[in-house]
Protein backbone atom coordinates (compact mmCIF):
# COMPACT_ATOMS: atom_id res chain seq x y z
CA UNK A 1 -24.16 7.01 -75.86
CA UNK A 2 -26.91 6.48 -73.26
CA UNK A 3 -27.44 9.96 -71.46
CA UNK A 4 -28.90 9.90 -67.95
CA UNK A 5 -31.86 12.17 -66.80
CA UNK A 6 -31.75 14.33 -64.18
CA UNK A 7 -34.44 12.46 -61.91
CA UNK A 8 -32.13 8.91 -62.81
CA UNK A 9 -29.30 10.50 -61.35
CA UNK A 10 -31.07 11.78 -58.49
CA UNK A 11 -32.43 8.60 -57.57
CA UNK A 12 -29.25 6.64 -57.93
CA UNK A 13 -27.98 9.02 -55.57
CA UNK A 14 -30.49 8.64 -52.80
CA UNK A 15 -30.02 5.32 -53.10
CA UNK A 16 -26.34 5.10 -52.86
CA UNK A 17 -26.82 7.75 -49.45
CA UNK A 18 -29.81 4.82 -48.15
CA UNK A 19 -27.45 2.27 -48.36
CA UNK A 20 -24.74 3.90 -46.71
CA UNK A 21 -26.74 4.75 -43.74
CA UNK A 22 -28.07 1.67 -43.70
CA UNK A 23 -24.43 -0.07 -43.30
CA UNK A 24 -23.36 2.75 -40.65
CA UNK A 25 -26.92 1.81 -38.57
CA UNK A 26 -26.12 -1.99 -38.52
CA UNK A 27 -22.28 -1.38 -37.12
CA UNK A 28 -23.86 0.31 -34.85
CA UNK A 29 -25.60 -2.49 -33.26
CA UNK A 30 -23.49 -4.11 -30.08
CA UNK A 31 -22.01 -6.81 -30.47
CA UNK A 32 -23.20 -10.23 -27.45
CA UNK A 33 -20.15 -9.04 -25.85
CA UNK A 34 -20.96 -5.69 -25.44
CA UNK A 35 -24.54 -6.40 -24.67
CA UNK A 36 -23.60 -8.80 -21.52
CA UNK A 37 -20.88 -5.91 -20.77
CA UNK A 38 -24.06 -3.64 -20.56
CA UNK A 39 -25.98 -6.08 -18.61
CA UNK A 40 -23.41 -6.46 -16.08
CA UNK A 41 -23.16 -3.13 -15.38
CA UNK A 42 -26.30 -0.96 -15.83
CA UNK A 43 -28.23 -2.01 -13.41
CA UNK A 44 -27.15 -0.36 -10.71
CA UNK A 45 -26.56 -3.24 -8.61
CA UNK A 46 -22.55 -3.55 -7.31
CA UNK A 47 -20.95 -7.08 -8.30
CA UNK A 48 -17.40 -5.25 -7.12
CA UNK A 49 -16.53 -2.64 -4.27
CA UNK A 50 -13.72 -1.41 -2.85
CA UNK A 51 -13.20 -2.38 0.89
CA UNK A 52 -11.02 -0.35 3.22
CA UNK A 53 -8.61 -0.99 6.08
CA UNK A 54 -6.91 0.48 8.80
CA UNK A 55 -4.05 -1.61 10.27
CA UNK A 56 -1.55 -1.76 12.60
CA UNK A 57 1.87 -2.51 11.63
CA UNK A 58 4.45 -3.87 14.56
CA UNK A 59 8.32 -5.32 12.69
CA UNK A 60 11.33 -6.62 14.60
CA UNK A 61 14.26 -7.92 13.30
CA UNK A 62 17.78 -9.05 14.36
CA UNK A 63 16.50 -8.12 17.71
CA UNK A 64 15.40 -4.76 16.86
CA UNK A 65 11.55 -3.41 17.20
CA UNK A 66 10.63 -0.88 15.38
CA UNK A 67 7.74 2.00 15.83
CA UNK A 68 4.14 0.45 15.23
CA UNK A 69 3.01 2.53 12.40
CA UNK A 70 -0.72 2.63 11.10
CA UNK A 71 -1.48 2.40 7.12
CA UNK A 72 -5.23 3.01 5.38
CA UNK A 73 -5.22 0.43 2.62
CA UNK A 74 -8.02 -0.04 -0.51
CA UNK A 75 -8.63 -3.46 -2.11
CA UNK A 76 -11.21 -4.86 -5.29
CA UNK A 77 -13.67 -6.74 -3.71
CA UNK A 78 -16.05 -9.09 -5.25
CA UNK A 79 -19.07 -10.07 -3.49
CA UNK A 80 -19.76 -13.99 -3.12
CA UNK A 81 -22.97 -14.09 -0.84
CA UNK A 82 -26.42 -12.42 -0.34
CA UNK A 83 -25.06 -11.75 2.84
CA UNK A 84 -22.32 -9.08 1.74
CA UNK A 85 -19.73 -11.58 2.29
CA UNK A 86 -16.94 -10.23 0.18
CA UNK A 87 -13.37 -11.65 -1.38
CA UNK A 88 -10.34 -10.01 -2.13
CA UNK A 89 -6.75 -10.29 -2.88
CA UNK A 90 -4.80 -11.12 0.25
CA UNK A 91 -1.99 -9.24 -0.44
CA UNK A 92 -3.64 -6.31 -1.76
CA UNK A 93 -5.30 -5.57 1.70
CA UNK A 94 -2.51 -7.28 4.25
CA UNK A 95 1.23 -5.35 3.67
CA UNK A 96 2.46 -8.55 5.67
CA UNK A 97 4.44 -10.26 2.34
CA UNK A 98 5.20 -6.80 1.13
CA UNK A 99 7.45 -5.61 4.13
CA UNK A 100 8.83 -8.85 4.25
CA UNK A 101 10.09 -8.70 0.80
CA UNK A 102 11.06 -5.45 1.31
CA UNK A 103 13.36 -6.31 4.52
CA UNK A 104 14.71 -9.30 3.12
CA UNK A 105 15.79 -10.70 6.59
CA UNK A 106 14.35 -14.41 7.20
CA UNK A 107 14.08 -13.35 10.89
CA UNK A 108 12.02 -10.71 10.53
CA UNK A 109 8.56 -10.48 12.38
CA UNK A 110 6.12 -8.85 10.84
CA UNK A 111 2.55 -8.35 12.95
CA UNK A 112 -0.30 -6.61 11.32
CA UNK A 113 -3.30 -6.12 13.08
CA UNK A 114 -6.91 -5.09 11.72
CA UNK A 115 -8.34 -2.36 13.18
CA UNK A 116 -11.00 -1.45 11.29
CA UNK A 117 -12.92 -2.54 8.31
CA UNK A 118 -15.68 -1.24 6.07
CA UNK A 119 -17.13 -2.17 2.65
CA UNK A 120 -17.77 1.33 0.45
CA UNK A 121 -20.78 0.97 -1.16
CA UNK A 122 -21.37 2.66 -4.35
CA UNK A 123 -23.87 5.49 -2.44
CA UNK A 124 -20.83 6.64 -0.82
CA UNK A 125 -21.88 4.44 2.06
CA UNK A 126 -19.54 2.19 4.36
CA UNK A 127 -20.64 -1.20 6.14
CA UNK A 128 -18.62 -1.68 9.45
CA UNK A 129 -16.85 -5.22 8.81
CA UNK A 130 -14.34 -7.85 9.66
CA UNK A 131 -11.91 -10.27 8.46
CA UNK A 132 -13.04 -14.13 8.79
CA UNK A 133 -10.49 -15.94 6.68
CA UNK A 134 -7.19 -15.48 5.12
CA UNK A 135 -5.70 -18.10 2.86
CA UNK A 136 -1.98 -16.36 2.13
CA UNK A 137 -0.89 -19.69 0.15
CA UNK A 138 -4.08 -18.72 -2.47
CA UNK A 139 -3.69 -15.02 -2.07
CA UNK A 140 -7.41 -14.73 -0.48
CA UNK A 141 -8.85 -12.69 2.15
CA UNK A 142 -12.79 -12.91 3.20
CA UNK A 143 -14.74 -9.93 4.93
CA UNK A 144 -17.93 -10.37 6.45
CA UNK A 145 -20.19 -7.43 7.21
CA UNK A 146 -21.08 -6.65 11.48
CA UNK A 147 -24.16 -8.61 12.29
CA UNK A 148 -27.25 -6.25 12.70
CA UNK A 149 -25.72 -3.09 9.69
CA UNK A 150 -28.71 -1.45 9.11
CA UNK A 151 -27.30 -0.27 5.54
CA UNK A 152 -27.04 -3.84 4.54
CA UNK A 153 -30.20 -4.26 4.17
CA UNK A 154 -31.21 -1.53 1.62
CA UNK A 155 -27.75 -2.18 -0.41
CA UNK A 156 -28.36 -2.47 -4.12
CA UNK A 157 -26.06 -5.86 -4.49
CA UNK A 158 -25.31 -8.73 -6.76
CA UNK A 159 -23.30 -11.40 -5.54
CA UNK A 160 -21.62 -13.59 -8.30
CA UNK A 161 -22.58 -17.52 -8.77
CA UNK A 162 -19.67 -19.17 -7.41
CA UNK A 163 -21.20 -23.01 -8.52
CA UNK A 164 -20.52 -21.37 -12.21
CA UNK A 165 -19.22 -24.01 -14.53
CA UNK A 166 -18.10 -22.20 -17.33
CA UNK A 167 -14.98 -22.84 -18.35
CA UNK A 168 -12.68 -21.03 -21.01
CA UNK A 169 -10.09 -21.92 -23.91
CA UNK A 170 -7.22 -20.25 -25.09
CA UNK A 171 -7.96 -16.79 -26.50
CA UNK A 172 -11.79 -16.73 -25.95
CA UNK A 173 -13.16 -13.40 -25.17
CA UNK A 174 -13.85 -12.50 -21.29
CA UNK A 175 -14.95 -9.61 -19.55
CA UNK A 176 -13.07 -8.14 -16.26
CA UNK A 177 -15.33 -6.02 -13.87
CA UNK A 178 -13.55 -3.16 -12.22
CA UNK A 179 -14.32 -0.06 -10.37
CA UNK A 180 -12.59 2.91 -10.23
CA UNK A 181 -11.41 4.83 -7.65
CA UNK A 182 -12.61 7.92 -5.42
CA UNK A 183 -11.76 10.81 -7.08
CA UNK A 184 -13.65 8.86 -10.44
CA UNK A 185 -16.84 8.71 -8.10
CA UNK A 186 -15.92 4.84 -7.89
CA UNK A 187 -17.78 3.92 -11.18
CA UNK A 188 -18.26 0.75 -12.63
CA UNK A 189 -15.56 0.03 -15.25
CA UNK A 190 -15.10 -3.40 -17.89
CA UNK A 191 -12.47 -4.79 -19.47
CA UNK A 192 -12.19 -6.31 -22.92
CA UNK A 193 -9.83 -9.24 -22.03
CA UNK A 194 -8.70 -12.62 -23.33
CA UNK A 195 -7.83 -15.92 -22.06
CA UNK A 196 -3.58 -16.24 -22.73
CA UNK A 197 -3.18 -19.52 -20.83
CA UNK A 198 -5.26 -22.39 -19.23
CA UNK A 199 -3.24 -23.90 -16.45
CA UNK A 200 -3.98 -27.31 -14.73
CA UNK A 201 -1.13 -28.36 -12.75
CA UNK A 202 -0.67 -28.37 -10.11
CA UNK A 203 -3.52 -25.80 -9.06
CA UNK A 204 -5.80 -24.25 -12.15
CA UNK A 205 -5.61 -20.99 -13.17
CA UNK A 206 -6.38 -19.07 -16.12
CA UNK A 207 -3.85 -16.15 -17.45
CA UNK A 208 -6.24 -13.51 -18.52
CA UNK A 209 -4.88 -9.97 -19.75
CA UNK A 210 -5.98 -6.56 -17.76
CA UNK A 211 -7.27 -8.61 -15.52
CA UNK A 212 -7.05 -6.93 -11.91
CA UNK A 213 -6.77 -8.00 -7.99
CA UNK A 214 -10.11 -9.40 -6.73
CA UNK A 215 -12.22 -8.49 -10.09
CA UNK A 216 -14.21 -10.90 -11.16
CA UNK A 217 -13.91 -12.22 -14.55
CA UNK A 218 -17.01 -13.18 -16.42
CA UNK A 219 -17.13 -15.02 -20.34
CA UNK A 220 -18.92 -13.42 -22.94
CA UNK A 221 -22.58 -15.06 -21.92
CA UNK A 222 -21.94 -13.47 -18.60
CA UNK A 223 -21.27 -16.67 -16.62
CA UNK A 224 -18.41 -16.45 -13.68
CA UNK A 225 -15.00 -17.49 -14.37
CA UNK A 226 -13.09 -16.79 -10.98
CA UNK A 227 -11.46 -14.03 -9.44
CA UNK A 228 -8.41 -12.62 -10.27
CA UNK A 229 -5.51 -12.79 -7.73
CA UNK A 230 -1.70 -12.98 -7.44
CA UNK A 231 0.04 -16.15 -7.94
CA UNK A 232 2.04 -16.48 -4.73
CA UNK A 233 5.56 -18.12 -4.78
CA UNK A 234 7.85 -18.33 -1.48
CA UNK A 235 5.79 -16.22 0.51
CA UNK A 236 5.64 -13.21 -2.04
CA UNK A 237 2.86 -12.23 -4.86
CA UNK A 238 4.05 -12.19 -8.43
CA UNK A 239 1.93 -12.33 -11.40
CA UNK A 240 -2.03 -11.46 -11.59
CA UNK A 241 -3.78 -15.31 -12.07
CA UNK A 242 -7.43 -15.59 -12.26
CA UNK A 243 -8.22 -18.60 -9.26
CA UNK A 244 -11.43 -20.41 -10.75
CA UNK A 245 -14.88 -19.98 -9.26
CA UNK A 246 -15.22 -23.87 -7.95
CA UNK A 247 -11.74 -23.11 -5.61
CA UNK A 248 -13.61 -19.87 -4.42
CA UNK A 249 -16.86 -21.36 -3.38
CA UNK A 250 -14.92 -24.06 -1.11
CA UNK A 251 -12.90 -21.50 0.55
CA UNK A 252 -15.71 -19.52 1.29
CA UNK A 253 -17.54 -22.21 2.47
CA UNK A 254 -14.85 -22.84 5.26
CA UNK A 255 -14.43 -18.68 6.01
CA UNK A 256 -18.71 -18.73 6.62
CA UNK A 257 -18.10 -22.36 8.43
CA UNK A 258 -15.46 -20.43 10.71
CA UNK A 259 -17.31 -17.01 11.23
CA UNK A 260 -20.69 -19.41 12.59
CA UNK A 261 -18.40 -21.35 15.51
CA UNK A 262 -19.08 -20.91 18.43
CA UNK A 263 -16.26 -18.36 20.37
């Protein structure tokens, strides 16, 4: 019967406690997900912000007009240009398909008018803005900062590339930037997220769990998918698609073409 010394057993137990450690230290390494998660976020540059609006709200129906009312509303944002130019969800920042759902009267006229507009910035500054282009159909709105903002130029921004051509498959592994809200100090939030459903016809769209309106959803090498929105159907949003980047970029082109004409 072999007996073990004292200084064997100590040894085998140091070495048994090394390689334990050792295993704990390498899980502990981030994964290329959670690196480009990192990267997206830690620099201190804003990729999404919330953008504010005050509108005016004037509804008739069967002949019947109703008290204008006035409503603040918040909406994701992702910005698309060096400029500050900035999308979001349509319907997240116009009530106009909301009350009409809600009245459910074919006749009813709904009028909302924008009267003012600012992009928060992450310093807990606002940049006085507009409205340029709306496309209901795709669930799209476009804001473009005042001409001449002085805190435009000092903003700490990074637009997303909207001539990405990444593309995703069925259950790959994206990333959703987010932001939280004011009384969270409007930090920076991601989401772990796959890709449920590639859709080609007759418009593309991706189906992308936690996904949220106007975040921008990025693959795991950090390269621009689209931006999420709601799929619209008879005039109404229903569910949360992600429109590609390539639709984007050719919408914004025409918003930017149609700011720049001549009034």
């Amino acid at each position: 019967m072999q007996i073990f010394s004292q200084q064997g057993i100590l040894a085998f137990i140091t070495l048994i406690w090394v390689a334990s450690w050792g295993h704990l230290g390498a899980a502990k390494k981030p994964s290329p997900i959670q690196t480009t998660a990192q990267r997206l976020v830690s620099d201190g540059n804003a990729t999404v912000v919330w953008v504010s609006a005050v509108v005016r709200i004037e509804v008739s129906a069967g002949g019947r007009s109703y008290p204008a009312q006035e409503q603040k509303r918040e909406a994701l944002g992702t910005i698309v240009g060096k400029d500050g130019l900035v999308v979001v969800s349509s319907s997240m920042i116009d009530p106009t398909a909301s009350i009409r759902k809600q009245m459910r009267s074919p006749s009813a006229s709904v009028n909302v008018e924008f009267q003012e507009v600012r992009i928060l910035l992450d310093d807990g500054s606002e940049i006085l803005s507009r409205i340029i282009l709306k496309d209901s159909d795709l669930d799209l709105a476009f804001v473009q900062p005042l001409p001449g903002d002085e805190k435009l130029k000092s903003a700490a921004i990074r637009p997303v590339n909207l001539r990405s051509k990444a593309k995703p498959r069925i259950l790959d592994e994206v990333l959703v930037l987010g932001k939280l809200g004011r009384t969270l100090y409007r930090q920076p939030t991601v989401r772990l997220a796959r890709v449920s459903s590639v859709i080609t016809k007759p418009r593309n769209y991706y189906v992308i769990s936690q996904a949220m309106p106007g975040a921008p959803v990025f693959d795991a090498r950090g390269r621009l998918l689209g931006v999420a929105v709601y799929k619209i159907a008879n005039g109404a949003p229903t569910s949360m698609v992600t429109l590609p980047a390539e639709d984007i970029l050719e919408i914004a082109i025409q918003a930017r073409d149609r700011a720049n004409k001549p009034k």
